[in-house]
Protein backbone atom coordinates (compact mmCIF):
# COMPACT_ATOMS: atom_id res chain seq x y z
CA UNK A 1 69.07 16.51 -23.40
CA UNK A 2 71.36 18.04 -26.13
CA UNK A 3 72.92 16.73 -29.45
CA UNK A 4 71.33 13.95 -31.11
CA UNK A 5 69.43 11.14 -29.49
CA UNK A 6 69.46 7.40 -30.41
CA UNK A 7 66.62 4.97 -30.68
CA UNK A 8 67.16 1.23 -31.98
CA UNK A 9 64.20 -0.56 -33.61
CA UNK A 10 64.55 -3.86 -33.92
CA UNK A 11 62.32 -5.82 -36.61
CA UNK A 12 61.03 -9.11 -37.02
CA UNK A 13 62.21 -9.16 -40.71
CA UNK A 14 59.99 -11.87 -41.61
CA UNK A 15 56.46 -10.18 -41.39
CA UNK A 16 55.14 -7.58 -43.27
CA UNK A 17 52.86 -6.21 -40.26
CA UNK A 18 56.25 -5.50 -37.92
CA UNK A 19 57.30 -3.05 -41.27
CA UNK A 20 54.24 -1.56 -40.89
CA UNK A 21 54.01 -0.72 -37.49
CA UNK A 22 58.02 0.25 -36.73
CA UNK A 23 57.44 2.71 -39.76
CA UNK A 24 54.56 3.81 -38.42
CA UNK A 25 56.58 4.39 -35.02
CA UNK A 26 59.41 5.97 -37.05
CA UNK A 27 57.32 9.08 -38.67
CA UNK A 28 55.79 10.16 -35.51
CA UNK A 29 59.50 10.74 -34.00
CA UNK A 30 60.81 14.00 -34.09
CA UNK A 31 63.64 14.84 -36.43
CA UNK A 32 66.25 15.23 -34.02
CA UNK A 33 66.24 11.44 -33.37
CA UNK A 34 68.27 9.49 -35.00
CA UNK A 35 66.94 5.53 -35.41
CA UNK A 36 69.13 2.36 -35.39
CA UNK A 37 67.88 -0.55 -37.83
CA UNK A 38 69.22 -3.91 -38.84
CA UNK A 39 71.09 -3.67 -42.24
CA UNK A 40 68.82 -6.14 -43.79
CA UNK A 41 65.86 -3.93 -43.41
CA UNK A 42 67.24 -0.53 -43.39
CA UNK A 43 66.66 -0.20 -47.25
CA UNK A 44 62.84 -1.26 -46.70
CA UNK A 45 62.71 1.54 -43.88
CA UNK A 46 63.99 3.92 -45.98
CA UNK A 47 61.76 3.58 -48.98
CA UNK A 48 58.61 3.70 -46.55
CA UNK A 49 59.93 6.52 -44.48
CA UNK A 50 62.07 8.64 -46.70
CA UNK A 51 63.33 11.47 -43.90
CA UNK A 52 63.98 9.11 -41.43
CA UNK A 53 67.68 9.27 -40.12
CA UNK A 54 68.38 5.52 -40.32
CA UNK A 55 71.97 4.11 -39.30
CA UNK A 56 72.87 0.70 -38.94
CA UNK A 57 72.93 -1.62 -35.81
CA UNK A 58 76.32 -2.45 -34.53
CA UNK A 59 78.55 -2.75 -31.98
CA UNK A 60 79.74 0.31 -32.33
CA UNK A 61 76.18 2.60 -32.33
CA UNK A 62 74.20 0.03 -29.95
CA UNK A 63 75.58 1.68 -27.00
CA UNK A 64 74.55 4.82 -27.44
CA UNK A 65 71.05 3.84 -27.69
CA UNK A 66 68.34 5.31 -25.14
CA UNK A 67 66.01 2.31 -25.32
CA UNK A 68 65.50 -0.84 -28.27
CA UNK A 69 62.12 -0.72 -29.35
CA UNK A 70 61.53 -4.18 -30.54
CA UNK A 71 58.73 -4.93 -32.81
CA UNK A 72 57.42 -8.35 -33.05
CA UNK A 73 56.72 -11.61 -30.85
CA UNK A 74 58.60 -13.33 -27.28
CA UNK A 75 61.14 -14.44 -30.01
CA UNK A 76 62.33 -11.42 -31.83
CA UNK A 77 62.52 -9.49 -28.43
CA UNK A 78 64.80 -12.27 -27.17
CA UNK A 79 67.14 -11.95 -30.30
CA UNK A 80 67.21 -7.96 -29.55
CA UNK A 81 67.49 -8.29 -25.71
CA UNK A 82 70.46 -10.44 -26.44
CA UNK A 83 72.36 -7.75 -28.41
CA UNK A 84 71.27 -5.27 -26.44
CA UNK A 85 72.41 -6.91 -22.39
CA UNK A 86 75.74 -6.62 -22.75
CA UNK A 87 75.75 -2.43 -23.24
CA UNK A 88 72.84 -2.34 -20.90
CA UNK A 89 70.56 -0.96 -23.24
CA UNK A 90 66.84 -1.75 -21.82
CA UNK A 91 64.88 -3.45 -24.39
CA UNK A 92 60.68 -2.04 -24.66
CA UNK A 93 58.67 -4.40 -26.93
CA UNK A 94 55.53 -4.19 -28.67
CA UNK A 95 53.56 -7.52 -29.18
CA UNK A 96 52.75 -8.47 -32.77
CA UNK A 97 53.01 -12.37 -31.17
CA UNK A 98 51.01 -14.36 -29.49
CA UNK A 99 51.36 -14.65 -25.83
CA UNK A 100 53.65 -11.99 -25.69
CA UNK A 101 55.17 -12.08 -21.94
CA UNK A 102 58.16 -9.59 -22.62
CA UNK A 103 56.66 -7.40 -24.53
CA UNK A 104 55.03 -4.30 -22.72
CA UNK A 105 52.31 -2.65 -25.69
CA UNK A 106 50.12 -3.90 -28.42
CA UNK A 107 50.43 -2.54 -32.01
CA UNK A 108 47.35 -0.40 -31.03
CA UNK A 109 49.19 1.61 -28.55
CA UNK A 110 51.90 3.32 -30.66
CA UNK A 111 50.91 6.92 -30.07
CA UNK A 112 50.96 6.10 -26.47
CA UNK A 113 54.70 4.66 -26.92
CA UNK A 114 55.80 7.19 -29.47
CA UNK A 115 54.77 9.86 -26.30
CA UNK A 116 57.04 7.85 -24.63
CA UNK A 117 60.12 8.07 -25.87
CA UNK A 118 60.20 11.04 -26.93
CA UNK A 119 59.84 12.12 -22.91
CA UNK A 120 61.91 9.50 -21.75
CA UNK A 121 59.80 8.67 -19.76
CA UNK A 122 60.14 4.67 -18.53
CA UNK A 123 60.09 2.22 -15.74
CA UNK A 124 62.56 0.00 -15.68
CA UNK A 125 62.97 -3.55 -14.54
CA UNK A 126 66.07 -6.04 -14.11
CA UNK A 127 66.10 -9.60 -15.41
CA UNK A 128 68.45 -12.01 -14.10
CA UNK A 129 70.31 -13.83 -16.61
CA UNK A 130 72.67 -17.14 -17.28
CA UNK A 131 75.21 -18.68 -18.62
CA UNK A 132 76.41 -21.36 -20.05
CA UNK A 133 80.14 -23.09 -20.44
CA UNK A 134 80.59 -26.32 -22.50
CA UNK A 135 84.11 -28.10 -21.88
CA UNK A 136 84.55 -31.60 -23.81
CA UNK A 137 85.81 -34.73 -22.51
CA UNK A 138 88.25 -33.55 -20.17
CA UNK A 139 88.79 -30.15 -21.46
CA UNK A 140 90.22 -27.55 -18.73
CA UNK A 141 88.75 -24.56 -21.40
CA UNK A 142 84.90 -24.73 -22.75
CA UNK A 143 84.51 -24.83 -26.13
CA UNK A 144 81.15 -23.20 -26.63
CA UNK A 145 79.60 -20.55 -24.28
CA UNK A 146 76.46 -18.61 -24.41
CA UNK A 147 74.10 -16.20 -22.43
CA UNK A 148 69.93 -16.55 -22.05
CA UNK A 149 68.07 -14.46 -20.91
CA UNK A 150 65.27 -17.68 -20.91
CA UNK A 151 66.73 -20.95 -20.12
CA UNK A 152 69.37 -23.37 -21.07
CA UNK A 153 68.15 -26.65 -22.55
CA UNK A 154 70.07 -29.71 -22.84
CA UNK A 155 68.57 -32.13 -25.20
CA UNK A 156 68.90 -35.72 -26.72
CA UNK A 157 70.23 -35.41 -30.30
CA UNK A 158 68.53 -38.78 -31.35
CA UNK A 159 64.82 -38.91 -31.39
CA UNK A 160 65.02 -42.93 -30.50
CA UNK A 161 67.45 -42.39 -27.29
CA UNK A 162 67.25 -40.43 -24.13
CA UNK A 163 70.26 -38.71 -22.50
CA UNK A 164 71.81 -40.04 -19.22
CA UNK A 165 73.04 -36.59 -17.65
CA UNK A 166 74.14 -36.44 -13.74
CA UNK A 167 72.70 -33.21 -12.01
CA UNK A 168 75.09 -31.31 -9.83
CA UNK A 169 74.98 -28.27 -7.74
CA UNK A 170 77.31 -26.63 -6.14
CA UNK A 171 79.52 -29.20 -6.56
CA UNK A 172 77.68 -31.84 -5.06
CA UNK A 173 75.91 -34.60 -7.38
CA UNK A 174 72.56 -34.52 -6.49
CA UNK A 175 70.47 -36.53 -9.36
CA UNK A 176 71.32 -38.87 -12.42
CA UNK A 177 68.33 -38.77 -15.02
CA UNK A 178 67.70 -40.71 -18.37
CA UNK A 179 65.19 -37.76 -19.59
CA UNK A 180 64.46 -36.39 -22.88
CA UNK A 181 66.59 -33.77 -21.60
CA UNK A 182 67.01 -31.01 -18.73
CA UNK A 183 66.52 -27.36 -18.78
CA UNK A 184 67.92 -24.33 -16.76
CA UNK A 185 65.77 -21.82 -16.35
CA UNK A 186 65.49 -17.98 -15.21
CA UNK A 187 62.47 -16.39 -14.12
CA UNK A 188 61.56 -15.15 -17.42
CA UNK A 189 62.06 -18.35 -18.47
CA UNK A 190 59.57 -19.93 -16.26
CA UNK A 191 56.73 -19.06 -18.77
CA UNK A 192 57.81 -20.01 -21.73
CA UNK A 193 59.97 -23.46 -22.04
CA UNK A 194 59.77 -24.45 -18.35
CA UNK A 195 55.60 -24.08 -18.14
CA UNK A 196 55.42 -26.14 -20.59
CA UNK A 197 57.79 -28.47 -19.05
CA UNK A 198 56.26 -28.37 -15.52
CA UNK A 199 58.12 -25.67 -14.17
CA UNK A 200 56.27 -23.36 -11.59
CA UNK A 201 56.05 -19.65 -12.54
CA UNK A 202 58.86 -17.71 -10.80
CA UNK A 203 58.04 -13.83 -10.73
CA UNK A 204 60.48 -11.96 -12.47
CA UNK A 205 62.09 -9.87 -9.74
CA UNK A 206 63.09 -12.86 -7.80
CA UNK A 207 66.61 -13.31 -7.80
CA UNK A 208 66.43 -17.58 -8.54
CA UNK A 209 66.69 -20.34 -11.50
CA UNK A 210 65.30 -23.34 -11.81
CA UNK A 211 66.13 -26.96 -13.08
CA UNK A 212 63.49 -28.79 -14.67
CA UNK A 213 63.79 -32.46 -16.10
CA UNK A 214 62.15 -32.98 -19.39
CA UNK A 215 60.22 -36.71 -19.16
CA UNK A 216 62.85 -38.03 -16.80
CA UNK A 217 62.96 -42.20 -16.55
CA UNK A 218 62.98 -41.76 -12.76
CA UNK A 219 61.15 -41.87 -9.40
CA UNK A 220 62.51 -38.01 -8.27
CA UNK A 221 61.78 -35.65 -10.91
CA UNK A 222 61.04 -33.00 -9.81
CA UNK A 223 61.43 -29.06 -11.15
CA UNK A 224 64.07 -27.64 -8.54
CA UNK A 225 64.24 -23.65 -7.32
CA UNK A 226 67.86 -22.74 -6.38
CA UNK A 227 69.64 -19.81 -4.70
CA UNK A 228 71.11 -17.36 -7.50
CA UNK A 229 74.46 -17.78 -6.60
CA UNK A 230 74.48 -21.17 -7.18
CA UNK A 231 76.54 -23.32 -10.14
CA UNK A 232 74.67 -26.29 -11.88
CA UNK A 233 77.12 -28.73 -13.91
CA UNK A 234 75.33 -31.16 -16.37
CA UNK A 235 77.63 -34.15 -17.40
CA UNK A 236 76.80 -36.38 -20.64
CA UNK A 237 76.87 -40.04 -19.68
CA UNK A 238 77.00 -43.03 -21.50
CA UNK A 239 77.42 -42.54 -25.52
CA UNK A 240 74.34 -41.12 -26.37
CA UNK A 241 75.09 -37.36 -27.61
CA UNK A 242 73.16 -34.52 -27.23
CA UNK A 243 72.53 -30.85 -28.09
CA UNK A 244 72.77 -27.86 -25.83
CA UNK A 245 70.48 -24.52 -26.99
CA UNK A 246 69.95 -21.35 -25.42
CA UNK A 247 66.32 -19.06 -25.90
CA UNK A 248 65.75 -21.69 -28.98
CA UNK A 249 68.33 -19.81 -31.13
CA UNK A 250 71.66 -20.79 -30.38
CA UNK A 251 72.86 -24.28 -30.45
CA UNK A 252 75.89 -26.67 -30.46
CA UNK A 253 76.32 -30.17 -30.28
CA UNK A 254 77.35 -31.97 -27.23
CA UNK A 255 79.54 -35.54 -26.88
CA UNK A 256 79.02 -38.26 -24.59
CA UNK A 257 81.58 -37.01 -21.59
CA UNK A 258 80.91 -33.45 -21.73
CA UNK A 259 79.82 -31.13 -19.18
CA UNK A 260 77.41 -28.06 -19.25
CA UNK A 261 78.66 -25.36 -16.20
CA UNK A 262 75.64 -22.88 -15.78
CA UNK A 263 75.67 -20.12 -13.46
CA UNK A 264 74.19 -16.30 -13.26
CA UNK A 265 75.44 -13.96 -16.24
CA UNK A 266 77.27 -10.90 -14.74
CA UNK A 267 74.73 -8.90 -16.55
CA UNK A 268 71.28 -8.50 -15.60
CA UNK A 269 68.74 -7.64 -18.43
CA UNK A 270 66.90 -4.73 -18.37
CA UNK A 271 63.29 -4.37 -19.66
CA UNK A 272 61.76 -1.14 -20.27
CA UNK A 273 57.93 -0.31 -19.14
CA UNK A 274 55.75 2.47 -19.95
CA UNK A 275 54.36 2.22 -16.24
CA UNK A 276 54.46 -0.26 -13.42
CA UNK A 277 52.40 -3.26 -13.94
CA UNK A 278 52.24 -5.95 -11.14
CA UNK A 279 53.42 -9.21 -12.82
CA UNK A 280 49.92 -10.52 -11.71
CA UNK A 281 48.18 -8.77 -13.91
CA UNK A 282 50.03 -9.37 -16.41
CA UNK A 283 49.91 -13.29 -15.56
CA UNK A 284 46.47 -13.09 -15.55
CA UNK A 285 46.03 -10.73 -19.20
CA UNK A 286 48.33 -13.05 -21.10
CA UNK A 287 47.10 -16.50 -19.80
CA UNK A 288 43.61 -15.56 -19.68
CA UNK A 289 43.11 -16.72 -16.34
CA UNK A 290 39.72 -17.32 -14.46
CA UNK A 291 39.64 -14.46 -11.81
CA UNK A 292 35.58 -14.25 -11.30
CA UNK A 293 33.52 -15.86 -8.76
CA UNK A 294 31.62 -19.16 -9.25
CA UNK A 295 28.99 -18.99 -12.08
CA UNK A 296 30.25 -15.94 -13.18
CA UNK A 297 29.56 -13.94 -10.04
CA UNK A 298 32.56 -11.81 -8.07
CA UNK A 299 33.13 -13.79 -4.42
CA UNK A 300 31.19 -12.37 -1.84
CA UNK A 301 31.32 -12.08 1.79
CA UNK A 302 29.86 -14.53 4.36
């Protein structure tokens, strides 16, 4: 590969430990690589790592990008992977978090990734996406739209009142819930909001979404698996008004008589891996699950 190559580095700006680390990854790369940073910590970088060829994030430079190396927890990758779909960038992230489900290494394994990239050397796996459309009150043109790469959540805005909200899909009403609130979700997704919420765990290269009620007033409640072709419409009943938010980062309020369209993203997400990893194992790593026998003792044979 000739001419100058391009690696972002996104930062959780907040934490000392993610400076640390990035600049740690940062020396180890070899001069001819030229490293994309946030403006806000670009200065910071710099001071640390005083050779490093640092240029700004933006439109412009993010799609030249081999790979965003994302430093930080399940939040700051989402806020990267979101920049980065669009341009198909794939997004690698290294855990400074706590559960960590998108991210691929540990802080501990930086020579390992540094080896990495430098090679070129990655695995890469698509994410299905969504999106969402918000028309008001009789509005032929929404008014707010956004992607996630999580889920779609559509949420009472008063803490003493629950949302009425009919369910359709595919054009066809099928439920009408007074619920804390309802949430969309993608097969990333299902770990994170949508566990919590009931939601089974989807593996992440099926092609599917969910809908999962939050504390729904009602005698069907059920989380719901769809096809991923299909088109979910949320309408606001009644007068009680509501707030739609997508990955817990982007948010806009919602009046009675509005309506949430939600449907695949034409971009799928892609996430970058060091090597293949059955999503089992990872399952099993990040929620500490029980795998031995009983007692203690492997299973044996009869």
């Amino acid at each position: 590969m000739s001419g100058t190559r391009r690696i972002a580095v996104w930062i959780h700006a907040g934490r000392s430990l993610a400076l640390d680390v990035a600049c740690e990854f940062i020396v180890a790369l070899p001069p001819d690589m030229e490293c994309l940073v946030r403006a806000d910590v670009r200065d910071q970088i710099q001071r640390r790592v005083p050779g490093a060829r640092l240029t700004d994030i933006t439109t412009a430079t993010l799609p030249g990008a081999e790979v965003v190396v994302v430093f930080g927890g399940d939040g700051t990758i989402l806020r990267a992977a979101e920049q980065a779909l669009a341009y198909g960038v794939p997004v690698l992230g290294v855990n400074l978090g706590h559960v960590g489900f998108l991210a691929e290494l540990e802080m501990s394994q930086v020579p390992e990734l540094v080896s990495h990239v430098v090679a070129g050397d990655f695995v890469l796996e698509r994410r299905m996406t969504i999106e969402v459309r918000v028309f008001a009150p009789g509005a032929l043109i929404p008014e707010w739209t956004s992607v996630a790469i999580n889920e779609v959540s559509l949420e009472k805005a008063a803490r003493t009142k629950m949302v009425d909200a009919l369910v359709s899909i595919d054009g066809l009403p099928v439920s009408r819930w007074a619920c804390d609130g309802i949430l969309v979700s993608t097969p990333t997704g299902s770990t994170a909001y949508a566990f919590s919420a009931g939601g089974p765990v989807m593996w992440p290269q099926l092609e599917a979404f969910q809908v999962v009620p939050l504390a729904a007033h009602a005698l069907f409640a059920r989380p719901m698996v769809l096809a991923p072709d299909s088109r979910v419409v949320l309408e606001l009943l009644d007068t009680v008004p509501g707030v739609v938010c997508c990955d817990g980062s982007r948010s806009a309020d919602v009046a009675p008589g509005s309506r949430l369209e939600i449907a695949r993203y034409e971009h799928d997400l892609a996430v970058a891996r060091l090597y293949e990893q059955p999503f089992t194992s990872r399952l099993v790593k990040k929620f500490e699950l029980p795998i031995e026998g009983w007692r203690g003792t492997e299973p044996k044979g009869s």
